[in-house]
C-alpha atoms as a PDB file:
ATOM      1  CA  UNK A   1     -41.083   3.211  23.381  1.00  0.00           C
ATOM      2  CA  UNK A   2     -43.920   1.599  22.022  1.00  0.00           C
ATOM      3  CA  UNK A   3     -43.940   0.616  18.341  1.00  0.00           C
ATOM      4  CA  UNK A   4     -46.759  -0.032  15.512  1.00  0.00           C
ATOM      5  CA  UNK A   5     -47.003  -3.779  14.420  1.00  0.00           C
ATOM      6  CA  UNK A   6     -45.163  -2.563  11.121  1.00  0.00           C
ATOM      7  CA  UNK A   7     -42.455  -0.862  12.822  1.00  0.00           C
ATOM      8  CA  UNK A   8     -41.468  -4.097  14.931  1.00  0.00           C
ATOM      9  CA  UNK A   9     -41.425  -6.429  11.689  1.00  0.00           C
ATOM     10  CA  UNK A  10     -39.420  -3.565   9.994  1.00  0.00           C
ATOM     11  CA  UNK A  11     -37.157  -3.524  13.119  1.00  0.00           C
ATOM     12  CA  UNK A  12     -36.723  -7.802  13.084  1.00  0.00           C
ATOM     13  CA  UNK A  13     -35.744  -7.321   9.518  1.00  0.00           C
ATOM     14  CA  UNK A  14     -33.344  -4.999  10.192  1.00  0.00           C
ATOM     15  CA  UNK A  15     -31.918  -6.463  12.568  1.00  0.00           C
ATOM     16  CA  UNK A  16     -31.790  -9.825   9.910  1.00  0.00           C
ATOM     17  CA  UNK A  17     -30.245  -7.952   7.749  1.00  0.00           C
ATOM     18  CA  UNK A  18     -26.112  -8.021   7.453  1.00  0.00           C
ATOM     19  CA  UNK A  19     -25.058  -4.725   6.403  1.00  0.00           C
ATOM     20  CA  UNK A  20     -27.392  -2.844   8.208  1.00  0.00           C
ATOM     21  CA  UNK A  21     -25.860  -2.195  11.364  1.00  0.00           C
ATOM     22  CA  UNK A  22     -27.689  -1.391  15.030  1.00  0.00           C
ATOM     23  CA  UNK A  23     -27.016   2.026  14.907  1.00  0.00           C
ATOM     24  CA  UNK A  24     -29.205   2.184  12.002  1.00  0.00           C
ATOM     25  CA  UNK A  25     -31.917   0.995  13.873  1.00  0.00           C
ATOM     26  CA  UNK A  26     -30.831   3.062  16.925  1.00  0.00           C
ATOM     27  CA  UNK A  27     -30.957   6.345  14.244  1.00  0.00           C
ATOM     28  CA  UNK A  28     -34.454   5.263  13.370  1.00  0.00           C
ATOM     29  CA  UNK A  29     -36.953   3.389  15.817  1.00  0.00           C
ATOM     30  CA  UNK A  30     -34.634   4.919  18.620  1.00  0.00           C
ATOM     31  CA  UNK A  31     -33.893   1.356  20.013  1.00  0.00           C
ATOM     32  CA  UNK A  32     -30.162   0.729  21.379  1.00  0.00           C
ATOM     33  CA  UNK A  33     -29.254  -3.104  20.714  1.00  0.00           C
ATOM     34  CA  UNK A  34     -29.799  -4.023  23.858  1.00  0.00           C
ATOM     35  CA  UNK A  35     -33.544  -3.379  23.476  1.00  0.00           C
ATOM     36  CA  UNK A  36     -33.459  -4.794  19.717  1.00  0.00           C
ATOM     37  CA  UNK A  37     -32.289  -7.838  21.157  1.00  0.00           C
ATOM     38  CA  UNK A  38     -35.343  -7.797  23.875  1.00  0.00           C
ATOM     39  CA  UNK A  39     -37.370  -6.947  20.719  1.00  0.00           C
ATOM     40  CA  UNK A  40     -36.252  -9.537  18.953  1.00  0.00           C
ATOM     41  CA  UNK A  41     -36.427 -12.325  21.936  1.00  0.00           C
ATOM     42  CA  UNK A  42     -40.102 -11.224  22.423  1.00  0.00           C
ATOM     43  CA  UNK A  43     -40.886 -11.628  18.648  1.00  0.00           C
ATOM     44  CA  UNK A  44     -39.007 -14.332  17.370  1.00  0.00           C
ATOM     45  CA  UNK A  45     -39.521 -18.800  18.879  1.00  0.00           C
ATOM     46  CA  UNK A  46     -36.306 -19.013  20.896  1.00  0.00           C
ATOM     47  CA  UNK A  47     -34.666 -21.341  18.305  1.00  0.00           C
ATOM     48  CA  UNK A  48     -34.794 -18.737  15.907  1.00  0.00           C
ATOM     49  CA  UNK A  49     -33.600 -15.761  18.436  1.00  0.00           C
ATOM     50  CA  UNK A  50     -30.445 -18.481  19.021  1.00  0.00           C
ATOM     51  CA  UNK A  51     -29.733 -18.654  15.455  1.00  0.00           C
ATOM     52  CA  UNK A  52     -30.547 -15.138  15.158  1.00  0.00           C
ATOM     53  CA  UNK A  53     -28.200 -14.032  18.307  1.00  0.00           C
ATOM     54  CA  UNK A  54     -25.519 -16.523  17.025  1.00  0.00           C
ATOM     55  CA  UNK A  55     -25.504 -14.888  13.601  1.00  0.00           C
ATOM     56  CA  UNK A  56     -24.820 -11.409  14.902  1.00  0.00           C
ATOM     57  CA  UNK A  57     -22.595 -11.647  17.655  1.00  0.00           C
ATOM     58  CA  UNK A  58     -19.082 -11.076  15.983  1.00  0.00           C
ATOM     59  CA  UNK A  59     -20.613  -9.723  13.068  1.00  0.00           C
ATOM     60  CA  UNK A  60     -18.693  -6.537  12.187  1.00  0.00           C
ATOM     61  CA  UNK A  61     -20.983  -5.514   9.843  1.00  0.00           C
ATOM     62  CA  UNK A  62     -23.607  -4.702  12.407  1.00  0.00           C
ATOM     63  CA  UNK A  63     -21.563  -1.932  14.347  1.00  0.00           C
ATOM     64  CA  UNK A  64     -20.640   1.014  12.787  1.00  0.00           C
ATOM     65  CA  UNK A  65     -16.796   1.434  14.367  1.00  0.00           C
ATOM     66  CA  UNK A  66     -15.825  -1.924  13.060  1.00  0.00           C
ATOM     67  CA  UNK A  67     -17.146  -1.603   9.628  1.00  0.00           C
ATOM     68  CA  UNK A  68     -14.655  -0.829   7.016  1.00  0.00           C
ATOM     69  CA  UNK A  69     -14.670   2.939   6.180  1.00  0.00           C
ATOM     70  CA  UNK A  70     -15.297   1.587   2.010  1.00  0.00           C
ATOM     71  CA  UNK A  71     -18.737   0.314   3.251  1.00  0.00           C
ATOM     72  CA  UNK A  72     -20.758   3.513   2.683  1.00  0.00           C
ATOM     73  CA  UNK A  73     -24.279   2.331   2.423  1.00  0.00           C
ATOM     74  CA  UNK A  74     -26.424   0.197   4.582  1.00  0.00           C
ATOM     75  CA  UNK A  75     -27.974  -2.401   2.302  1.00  0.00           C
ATOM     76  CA  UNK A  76     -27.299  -4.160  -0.789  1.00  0.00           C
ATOM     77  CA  UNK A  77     -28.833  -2.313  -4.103  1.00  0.00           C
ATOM     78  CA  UNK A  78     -30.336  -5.822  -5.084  1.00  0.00           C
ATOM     79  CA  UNK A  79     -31.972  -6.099  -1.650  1.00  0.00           C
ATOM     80  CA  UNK A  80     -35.367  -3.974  -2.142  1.00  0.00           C
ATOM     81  CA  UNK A  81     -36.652  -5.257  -5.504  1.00  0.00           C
ATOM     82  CA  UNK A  82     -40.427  -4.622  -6.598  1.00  0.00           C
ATOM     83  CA  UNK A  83     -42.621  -7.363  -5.348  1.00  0.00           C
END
């Protein structure tokens, strides 16, 4: 799948993002996280894809079956303030 400049910095911030989890992304650019992670190695200087990669991993948060069932929304309502 090929994506628009836009979509792959919406995708890297996505995937940045802690409460937004991969099947999010999956849902919505159609990427499994196998293929964000690709994304994200392509796009990113490999120390920040480490810290990147070292955030995530573990991070229940980013996968819907591990998530408590009282998290019901993907972001925080602070996170998209007018700029």
């Amino acid at each position: 799948m090929s994506l628009f400049e836009h979509d792959i910095s919406r995708v890297i911030e996505m995937a940045w993002e802690d409460r937004t989890p991969f099947e999010a992304i999956t849902k919505e650019y159609g990427l499994s996280e196998s293929e964000v992670i690709k994304l994200m190695r392509s796009e990113m200087k490999a120390a920040s894809f480490r810290m990147w990669r070292k955030r995530v991993s573990g991070r229940k948060t980013k996968h819907l079956q591990y998530r408590s069932p009282e998290v019901i929304r993907a972001y925080s309502p602070s996170q998209y303030k007018p700029r």
